[in-house]
C-alpha atoms as a PDB file:
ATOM      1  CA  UNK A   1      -4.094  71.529  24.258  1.00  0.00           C
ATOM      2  CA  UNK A   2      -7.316  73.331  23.286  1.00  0.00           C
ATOM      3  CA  UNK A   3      -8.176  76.657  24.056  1.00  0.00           C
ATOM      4  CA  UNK A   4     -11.440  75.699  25.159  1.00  0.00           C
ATOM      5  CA  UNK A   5      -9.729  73.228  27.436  1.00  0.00           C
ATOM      6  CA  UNK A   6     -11.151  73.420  31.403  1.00  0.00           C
ATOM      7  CA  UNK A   7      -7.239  73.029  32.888  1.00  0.00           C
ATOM      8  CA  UNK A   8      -5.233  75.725  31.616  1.00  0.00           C
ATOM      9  CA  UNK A   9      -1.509  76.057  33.413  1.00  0.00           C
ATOM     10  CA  UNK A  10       0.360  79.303  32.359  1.00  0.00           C
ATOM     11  CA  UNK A  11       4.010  79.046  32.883  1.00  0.00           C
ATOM     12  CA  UNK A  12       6.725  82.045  32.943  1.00  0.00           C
ATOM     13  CA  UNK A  13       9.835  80.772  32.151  1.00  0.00           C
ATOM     14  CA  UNK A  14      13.749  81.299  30.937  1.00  0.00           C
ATOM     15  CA  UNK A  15      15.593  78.669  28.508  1.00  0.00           C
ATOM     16  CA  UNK A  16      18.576  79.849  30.346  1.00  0.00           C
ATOM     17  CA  UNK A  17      17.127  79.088  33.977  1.00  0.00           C
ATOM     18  CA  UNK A  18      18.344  75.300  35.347  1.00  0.00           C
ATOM     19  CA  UNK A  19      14.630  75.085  37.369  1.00  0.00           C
ATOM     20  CA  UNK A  20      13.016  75.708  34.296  1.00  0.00           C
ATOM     21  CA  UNK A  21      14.918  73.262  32.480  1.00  0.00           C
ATOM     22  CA  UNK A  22      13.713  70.293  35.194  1.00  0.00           C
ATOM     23  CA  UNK A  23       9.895  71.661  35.019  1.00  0.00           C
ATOM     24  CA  UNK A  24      10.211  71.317  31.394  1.00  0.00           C
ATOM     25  CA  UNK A  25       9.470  67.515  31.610  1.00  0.00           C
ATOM     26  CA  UNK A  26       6.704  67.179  33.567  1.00  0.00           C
ATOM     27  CA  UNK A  27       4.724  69.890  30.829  1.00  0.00           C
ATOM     28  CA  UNK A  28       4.812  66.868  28.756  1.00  0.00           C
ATOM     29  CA  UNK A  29       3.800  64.618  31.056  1.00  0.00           C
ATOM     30  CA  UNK A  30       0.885  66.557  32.196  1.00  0.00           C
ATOM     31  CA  UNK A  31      -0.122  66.997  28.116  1.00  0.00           C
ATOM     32  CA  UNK A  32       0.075  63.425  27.592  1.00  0.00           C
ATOM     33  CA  UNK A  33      -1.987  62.468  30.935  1.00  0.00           C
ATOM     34  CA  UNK A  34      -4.669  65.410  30.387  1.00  0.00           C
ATOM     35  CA  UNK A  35      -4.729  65.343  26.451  1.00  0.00           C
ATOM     36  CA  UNK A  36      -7.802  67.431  25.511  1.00  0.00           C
ATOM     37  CA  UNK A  37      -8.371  68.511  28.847  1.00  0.00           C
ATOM     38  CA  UNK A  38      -5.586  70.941  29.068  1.00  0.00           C
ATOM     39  CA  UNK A  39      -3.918  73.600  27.627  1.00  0.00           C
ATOM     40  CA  UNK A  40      -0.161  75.083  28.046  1.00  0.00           C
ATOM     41  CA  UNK A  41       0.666  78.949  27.638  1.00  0.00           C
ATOM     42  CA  UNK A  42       3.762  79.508  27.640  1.00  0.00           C
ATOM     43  CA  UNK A  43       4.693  82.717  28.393  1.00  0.00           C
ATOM     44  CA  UNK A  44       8.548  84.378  28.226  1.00  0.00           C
ATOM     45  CA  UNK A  45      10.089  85.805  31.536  1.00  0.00           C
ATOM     46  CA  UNK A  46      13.815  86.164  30.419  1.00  0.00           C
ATOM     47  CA  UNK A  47      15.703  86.887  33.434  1.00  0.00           C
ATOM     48  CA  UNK A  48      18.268  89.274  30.906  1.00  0.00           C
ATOM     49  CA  UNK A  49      18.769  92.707  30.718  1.00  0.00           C
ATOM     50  CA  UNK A  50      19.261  92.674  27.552  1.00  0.00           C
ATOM     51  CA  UNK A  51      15.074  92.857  27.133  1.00  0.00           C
ATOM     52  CA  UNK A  52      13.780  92.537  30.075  1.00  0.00           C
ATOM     53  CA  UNK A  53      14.649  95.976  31.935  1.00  0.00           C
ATOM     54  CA  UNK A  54      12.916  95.082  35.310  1.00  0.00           C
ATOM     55  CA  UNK A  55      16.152  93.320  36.625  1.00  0.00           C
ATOM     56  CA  UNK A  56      18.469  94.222  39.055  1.00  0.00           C
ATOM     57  CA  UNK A  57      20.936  92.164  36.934  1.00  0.00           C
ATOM     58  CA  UNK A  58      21.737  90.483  34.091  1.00  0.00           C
ATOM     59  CA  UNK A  59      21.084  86.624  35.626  1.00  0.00           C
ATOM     60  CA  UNK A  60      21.038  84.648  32.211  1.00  0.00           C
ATOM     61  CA  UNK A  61      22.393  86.820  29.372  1.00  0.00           C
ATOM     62  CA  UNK A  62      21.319  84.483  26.465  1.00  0.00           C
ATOM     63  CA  UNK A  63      17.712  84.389  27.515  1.00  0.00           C
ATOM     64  CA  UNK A  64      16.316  87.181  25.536  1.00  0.00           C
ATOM     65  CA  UNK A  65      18.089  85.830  22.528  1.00  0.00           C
ATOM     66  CA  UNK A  66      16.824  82.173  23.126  1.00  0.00           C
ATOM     67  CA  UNK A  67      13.057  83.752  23.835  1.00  0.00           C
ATOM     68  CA  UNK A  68      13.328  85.444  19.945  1.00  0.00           C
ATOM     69  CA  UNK A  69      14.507  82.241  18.765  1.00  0.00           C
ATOM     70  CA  UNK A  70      11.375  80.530  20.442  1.00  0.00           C
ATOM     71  CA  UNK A  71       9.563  82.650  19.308  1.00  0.00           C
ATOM     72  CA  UNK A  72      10.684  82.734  15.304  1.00  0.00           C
ATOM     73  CA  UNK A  73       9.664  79.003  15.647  1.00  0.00           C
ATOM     74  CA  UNK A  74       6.342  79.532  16.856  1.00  0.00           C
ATOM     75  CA  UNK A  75       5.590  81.877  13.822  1.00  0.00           C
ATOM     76  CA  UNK A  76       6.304  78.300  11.978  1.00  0.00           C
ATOM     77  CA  UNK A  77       4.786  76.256  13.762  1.00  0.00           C
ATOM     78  CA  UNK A  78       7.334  74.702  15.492  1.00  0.00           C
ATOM     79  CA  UNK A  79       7.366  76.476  18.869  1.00  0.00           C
ATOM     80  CA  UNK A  80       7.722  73.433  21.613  1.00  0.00           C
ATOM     81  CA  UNK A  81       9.996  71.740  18.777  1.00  0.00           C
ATOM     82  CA  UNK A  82      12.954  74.430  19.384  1.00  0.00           C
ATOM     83  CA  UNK A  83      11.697  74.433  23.361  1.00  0.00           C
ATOM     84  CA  UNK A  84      12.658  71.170  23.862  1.00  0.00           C
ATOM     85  CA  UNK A  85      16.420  71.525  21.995  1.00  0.00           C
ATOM     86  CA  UNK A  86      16.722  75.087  23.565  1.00  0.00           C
ATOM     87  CA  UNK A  87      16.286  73.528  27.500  1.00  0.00           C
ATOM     88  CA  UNK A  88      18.708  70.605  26.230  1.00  0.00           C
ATOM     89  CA  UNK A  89      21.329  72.757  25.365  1.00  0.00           C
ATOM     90  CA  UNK A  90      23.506  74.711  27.111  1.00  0.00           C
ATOM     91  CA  UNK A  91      22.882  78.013  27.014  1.00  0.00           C
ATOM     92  CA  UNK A  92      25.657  79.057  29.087  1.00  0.00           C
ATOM     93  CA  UNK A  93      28.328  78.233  26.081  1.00  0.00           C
ATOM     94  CA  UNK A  94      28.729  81.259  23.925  1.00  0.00           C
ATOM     95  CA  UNK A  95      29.060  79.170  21.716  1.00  0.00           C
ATOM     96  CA  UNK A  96      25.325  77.938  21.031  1.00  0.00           C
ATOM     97  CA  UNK A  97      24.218  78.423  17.646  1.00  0.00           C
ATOM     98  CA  UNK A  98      20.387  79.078  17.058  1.00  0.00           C
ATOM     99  CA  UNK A  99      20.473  79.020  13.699  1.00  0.00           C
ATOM    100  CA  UNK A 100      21.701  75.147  14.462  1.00  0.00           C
ATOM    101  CA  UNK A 101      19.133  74.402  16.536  1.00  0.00           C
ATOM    102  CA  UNK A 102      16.435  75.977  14.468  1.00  0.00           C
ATOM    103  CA  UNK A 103      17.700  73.810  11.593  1.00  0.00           C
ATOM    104  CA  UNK A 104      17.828  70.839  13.761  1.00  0.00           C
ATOM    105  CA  UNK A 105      13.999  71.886  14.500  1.00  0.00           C
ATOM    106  CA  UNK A 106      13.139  71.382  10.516  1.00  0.00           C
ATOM    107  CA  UNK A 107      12.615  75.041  10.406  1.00  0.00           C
ATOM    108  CA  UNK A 108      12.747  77.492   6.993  1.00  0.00           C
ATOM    109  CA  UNK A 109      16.193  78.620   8.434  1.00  0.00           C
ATOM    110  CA  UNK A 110      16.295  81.981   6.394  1.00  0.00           C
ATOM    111  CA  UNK A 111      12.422  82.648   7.539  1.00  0.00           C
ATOM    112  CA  UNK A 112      13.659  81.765  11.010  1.00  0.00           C
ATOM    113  CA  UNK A 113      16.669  84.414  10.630  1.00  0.00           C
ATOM    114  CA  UNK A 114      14.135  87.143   9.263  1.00  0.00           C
ATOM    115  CA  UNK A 115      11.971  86.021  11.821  1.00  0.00           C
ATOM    116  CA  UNK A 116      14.273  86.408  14.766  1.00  0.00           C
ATOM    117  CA  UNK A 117      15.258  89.820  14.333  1.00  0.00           C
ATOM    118  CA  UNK A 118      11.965  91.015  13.360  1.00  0.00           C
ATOM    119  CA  UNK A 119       9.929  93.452  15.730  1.00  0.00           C
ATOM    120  CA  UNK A 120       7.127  91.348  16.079  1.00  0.00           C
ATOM    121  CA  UNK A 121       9.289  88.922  17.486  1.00  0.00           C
ATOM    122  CA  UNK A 122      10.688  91.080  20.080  1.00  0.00           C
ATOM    123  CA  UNK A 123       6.879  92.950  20.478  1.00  0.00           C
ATOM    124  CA  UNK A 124       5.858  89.222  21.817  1.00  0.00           C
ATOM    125  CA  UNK A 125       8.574  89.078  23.851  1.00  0.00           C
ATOM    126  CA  UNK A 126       8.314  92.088  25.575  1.00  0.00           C
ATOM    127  CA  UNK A 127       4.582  91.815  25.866  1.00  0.00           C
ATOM    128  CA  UNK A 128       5.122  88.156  28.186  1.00  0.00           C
ATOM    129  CA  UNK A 129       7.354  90.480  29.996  1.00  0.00           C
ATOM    130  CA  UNK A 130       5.043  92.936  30.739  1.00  0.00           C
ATOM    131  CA  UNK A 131       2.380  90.358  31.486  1.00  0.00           C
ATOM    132  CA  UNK A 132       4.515  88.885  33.894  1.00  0.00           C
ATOM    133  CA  UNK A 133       5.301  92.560  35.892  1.00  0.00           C
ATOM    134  CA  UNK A 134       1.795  93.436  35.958  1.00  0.00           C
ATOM    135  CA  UNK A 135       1.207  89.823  37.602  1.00  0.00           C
ATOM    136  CA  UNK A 136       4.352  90.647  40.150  1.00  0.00           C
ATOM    137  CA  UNK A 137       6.325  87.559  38.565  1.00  0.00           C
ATOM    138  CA  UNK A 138       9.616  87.601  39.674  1.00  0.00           C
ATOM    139  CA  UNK A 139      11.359  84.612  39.205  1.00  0.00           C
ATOM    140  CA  UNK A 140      10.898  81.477  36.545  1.00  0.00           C
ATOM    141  CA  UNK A 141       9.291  78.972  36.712  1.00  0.00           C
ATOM    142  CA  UNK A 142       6.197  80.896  37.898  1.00  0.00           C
ATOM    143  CA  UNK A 143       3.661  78.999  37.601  1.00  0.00           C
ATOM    144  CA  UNK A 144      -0.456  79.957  36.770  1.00  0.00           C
ATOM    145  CA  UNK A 145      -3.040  77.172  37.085  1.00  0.00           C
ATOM    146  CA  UNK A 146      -6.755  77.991  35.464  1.00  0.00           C
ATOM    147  CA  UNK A 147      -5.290  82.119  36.347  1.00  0.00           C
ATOM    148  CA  UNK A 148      -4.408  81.194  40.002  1.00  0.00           C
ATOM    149  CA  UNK A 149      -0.573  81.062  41.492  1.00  0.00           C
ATOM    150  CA  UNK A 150       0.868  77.697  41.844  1.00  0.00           C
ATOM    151  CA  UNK A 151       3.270  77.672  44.910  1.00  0.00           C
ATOM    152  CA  UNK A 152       4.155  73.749  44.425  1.00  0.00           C
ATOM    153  CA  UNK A 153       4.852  73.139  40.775  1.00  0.00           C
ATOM    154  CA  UNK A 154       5.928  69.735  41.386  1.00  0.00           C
ATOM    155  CA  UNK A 155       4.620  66.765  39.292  1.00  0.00           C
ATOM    156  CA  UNK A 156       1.897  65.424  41.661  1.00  0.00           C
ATOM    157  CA  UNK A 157       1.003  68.520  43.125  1.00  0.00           C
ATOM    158  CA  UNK A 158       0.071  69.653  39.436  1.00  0.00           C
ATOM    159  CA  UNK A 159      -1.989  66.725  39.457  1.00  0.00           C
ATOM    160  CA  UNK A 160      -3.848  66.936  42.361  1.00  0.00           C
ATOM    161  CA  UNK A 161      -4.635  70.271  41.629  1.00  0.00           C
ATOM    162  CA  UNK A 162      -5.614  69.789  38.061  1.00  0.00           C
ATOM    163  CA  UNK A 163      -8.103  66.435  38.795  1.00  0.00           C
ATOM    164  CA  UNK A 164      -9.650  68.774  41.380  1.00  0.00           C
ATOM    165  CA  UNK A 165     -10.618  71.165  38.509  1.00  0.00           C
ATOM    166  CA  UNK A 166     -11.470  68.737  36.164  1.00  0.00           C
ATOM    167  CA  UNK A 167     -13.780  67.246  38.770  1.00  0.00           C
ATOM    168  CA  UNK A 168     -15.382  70.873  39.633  1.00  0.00           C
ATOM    169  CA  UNK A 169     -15.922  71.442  35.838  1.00  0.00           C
ATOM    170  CA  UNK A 170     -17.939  68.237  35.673  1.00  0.00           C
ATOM    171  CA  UNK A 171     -19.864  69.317  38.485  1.00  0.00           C
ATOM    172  CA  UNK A 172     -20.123  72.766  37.596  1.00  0.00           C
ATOM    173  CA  UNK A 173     -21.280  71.174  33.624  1.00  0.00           C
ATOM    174  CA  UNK A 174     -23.948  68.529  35.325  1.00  0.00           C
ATOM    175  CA  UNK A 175     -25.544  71.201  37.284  1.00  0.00           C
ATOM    176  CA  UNK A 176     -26.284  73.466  34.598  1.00  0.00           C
ATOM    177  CA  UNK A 177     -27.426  71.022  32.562  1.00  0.00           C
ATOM    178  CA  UNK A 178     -30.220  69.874  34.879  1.00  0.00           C
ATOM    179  CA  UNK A 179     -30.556  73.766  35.002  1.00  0.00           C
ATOM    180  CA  UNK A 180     -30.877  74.392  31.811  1.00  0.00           C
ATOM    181  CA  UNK A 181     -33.023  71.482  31.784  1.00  0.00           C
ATOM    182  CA  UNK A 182     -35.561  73.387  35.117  1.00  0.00           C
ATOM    183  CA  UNK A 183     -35.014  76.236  33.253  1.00  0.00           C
ATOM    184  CA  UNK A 184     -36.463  75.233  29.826  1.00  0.00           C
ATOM    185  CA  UNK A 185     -39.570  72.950  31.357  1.00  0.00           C
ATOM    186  CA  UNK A 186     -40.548  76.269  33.196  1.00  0.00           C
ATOM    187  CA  UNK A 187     -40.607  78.035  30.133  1.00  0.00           C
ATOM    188  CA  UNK A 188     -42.812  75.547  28.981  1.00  0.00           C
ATOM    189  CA  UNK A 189     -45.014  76.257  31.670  1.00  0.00           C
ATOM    190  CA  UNK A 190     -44.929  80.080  31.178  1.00  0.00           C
ATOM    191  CA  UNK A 191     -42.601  80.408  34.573  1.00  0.00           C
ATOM    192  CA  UNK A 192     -39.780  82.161  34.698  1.00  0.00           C
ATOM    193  CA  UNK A 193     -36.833  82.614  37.250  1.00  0.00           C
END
């Protein structure tokens, strides 16, 4: 959605993390019901040691790995293209090949390869994970709605909460307007406020 848009839900997640994997879905949904009104961050919490040192434990180990693949597809434009085949697949198989999915994505697969080991990759990585410490995340899905925590991430909730912002922005846009309006027939008048 745009960046300008007055709904904005942020959204920690893990490819490897079965809740995230059912939330996936309903980001969708919520783009298709609130196209041009909202806007999806998504933002990389991979609950792996393997780059995300905050852990007690290593809960999914091909997270990290999945989050530089992600992110090697955003770089071509193809970010939620690979996040939909990442939460389809099972990460849990050793077996999964990102370079298949990435080609499965219609991505440059040797710019994907470059792109997936490269330190910007990994900078972007670790700087969602950072975000997400310094905002005491500590599981996925955590959920962010217009920079507030979402407790109830569930399908109608998010829309409850999201036509009561939309609503307050129209408010918030009328009365500014008439405003703006006070404001500039009192400068007409030599007032000001």
């Amino acid at each position: 959605g745009p960046a300008n848009a007055p709904a904005q839900i942020v959204f920690f997640s893990d490819f490897h993390c079965p809740a995230c994997r059912c939330y996936s879905p309903q980001i969708h949904t919520l783009l298709e019901q609130y196209a041009g009104k909202l806007q999806i961050v998504y933002k990389h919490f991979p609950l792996n040691l393997a780059c995300n040192r905050t852990l007690d434990k290593d809960i999914h180990p091909r997270a990290c790995e999945a989050a530089y693949a992600a992110e090697a597809a955003r770089k071509q434009g193809k970010f939620w293209r690979l996040h939909d085949k990442l939460f389809a697949t099972d990460l849990k198989e050793d077996a999964t090949d990102f370079d298949s999915l990435a080609e499965a994505s219609g991505l440059d697969l040797e710019r994907f390869k470059r792109d997936f080991h490269d330190e910007s990759t990994k900078a972007k990585v670790n700087a969602d994970i950072e975000l997400a410490n310094r905002l005491k995340v500590d599981a996925t899905p955590t959920i962010f709605l217009n920079r507030r925590p979402v407790s109830d991430g569930r399908l109608h909730s998010m829309r409850v909460l999201i036509d009561h912002l939309l609503r307050t922005a129209a408010v918030d846009a009328r009365e500014s307007g008439s405003q703006r309006v006070a404001a500039a027939g009192s400068e007409q008048l030599g007032v000001s406020h």
